[in-house]
C-alpha atoms as a PDB file:
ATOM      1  CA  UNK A   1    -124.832-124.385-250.412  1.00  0.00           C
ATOM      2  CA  UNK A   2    -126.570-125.573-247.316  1.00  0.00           C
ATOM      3  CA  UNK A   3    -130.721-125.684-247.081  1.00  0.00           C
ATOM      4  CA  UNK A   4    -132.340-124.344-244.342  1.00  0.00           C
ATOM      5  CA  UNK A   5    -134.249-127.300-242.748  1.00  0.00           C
ATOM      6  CA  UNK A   6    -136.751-125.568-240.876  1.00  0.00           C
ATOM      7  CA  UNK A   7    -139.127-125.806-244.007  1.00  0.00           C
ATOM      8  CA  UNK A   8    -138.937-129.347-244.508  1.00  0.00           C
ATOM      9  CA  UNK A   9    -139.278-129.425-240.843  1.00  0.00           C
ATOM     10  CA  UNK A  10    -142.553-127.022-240.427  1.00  0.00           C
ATOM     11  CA  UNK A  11    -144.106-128.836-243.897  1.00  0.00           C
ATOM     12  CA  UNK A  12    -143.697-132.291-241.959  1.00  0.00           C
ATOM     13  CA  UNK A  13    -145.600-131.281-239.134  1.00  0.00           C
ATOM     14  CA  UNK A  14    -147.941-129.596-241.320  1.00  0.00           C
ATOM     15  CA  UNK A  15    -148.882-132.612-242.604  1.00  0.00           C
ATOM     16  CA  UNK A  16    -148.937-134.808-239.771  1.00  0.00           C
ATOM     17  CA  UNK A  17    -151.521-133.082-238.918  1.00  0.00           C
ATOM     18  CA  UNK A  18    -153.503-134.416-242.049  1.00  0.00           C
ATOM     19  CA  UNK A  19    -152.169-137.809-242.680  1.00  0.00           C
ATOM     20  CA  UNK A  20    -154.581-140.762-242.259  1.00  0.00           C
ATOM     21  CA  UNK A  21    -152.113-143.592-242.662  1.00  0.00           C
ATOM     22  CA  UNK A  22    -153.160-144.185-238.559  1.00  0.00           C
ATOM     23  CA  UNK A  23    -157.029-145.139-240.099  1.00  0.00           C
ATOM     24  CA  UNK A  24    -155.639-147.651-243.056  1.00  0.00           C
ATOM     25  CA  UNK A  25    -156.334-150.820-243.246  1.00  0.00           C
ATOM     26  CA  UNK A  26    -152.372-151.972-243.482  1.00  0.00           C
ATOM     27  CA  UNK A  27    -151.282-149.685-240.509  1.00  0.00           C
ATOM     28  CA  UNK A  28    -154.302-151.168-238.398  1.00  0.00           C
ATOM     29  CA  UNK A  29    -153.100-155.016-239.377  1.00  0.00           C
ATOM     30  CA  UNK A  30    -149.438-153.755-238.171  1.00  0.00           C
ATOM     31  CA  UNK A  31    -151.630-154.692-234.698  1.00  0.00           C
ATOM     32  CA  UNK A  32    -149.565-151.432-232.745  1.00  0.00           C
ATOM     33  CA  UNK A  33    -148.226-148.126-233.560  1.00  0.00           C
ATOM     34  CA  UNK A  34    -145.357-147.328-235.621  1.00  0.00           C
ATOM     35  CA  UNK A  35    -142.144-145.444-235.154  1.00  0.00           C
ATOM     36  CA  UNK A  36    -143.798-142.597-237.712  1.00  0.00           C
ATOM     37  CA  UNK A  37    -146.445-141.664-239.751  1.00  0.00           C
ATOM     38  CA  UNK A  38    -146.856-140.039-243.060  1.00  0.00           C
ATOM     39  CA  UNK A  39    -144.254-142.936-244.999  1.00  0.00           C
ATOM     40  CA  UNK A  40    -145.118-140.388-248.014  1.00  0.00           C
ATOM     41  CA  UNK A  41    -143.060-137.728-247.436  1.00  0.00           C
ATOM     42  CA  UNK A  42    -139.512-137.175-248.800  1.00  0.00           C
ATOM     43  CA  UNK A  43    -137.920-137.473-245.618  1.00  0.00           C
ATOM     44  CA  UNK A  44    -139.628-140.452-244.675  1.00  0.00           C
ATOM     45  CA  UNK A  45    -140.495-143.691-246.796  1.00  0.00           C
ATOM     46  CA  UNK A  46    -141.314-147.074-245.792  1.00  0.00           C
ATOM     47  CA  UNK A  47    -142.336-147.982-242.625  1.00  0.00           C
ATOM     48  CA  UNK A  48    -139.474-150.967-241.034  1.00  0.00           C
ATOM     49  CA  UNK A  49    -141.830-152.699-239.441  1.00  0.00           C
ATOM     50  CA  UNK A  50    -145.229-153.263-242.131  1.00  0.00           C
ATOM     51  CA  UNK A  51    -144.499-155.759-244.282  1.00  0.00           C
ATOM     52  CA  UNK A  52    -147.954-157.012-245.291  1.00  0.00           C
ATOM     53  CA  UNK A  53    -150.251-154.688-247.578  1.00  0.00           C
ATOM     54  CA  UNK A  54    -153.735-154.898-246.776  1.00  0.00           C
ATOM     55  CA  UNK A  55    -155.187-152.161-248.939  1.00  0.00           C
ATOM     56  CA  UNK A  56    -154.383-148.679-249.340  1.00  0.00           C
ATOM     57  CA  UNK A  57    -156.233-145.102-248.611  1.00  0.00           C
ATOM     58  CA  UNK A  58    -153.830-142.536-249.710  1.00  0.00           C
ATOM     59  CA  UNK A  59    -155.623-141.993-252.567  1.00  0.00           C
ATOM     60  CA  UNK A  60    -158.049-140.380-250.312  1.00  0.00           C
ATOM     61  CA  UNK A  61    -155.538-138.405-248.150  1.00  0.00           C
ATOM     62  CA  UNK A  62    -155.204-134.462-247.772  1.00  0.00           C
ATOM     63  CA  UNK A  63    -151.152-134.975-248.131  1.00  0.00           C
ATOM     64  CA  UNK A  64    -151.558-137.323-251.425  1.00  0.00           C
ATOM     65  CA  UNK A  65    -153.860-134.767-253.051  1.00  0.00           C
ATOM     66  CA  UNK A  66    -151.299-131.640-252.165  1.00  0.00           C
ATOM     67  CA  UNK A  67    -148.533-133.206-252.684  1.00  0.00           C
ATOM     68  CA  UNK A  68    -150.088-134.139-256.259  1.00  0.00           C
ATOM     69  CA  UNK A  69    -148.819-138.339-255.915  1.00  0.00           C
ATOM     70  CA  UNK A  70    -149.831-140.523-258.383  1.00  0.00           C
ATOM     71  CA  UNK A  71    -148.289-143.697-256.357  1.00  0.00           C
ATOM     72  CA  UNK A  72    -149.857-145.164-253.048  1.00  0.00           C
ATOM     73  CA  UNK A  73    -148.205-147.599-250.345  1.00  0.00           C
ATOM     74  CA  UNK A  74    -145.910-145.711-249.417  1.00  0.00           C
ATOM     75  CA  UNK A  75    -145.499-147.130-245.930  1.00  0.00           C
ATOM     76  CA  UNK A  76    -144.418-150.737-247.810  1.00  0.00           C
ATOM     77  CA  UNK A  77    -142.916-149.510-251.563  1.00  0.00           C
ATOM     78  CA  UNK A  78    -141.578-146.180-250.376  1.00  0.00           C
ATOM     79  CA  UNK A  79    -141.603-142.989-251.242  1.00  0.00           C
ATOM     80  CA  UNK A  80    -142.945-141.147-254.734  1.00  0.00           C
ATOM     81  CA  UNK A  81    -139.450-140.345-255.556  1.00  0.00           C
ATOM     82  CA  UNK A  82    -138.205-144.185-254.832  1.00  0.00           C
ATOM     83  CA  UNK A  83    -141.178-145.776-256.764  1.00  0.00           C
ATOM     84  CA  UNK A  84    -140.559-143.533-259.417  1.00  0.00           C
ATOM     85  CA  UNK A  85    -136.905-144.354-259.434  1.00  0.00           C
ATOM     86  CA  UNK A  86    -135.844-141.074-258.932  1.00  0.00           C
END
């Protein structure tokens, strides 16, 4: 059975729109922008070029509130799923 990708699609930019990885204090040390943003969701995962934590603010994001996470650096450990091993 195939899955109709416009939700995932329409739910990403959805929360684009509310991600504040672009204001943490590990994206800013990257020193320029990355290739994406919002490393949290399914789709997505760890950023290829941070490789340095520096602190972490998803805690305090719209997306890791709706999305009801319970990890954080996602844009250097990966996704929920991945921490979780799952």
């Amino acid at each position: 059975m195939k899955t109709n990708p416009k939700p995932t699609t329409e739910k990403l930019k959805r929360v684009e729109g509310m991600c504040i990885c672009e204001g943490c204090p590990t994206y800013l040390r990257l020193g320029e922008t990355d290739d994406y943003i919002v490393y949290c969701f399914p789709t997505r995962g760890k950023s290829k070029k941070i490789k340095k934590e520096a602190g972490c603010i998803c805690p305090s994001c719209p997306v890791w509130t709706e999305m009801n996470f319970t990890k954080d650096f996602f844009c250097t450990r990966g996704t929920e799923e991945q921490q979780k091993g799952t």
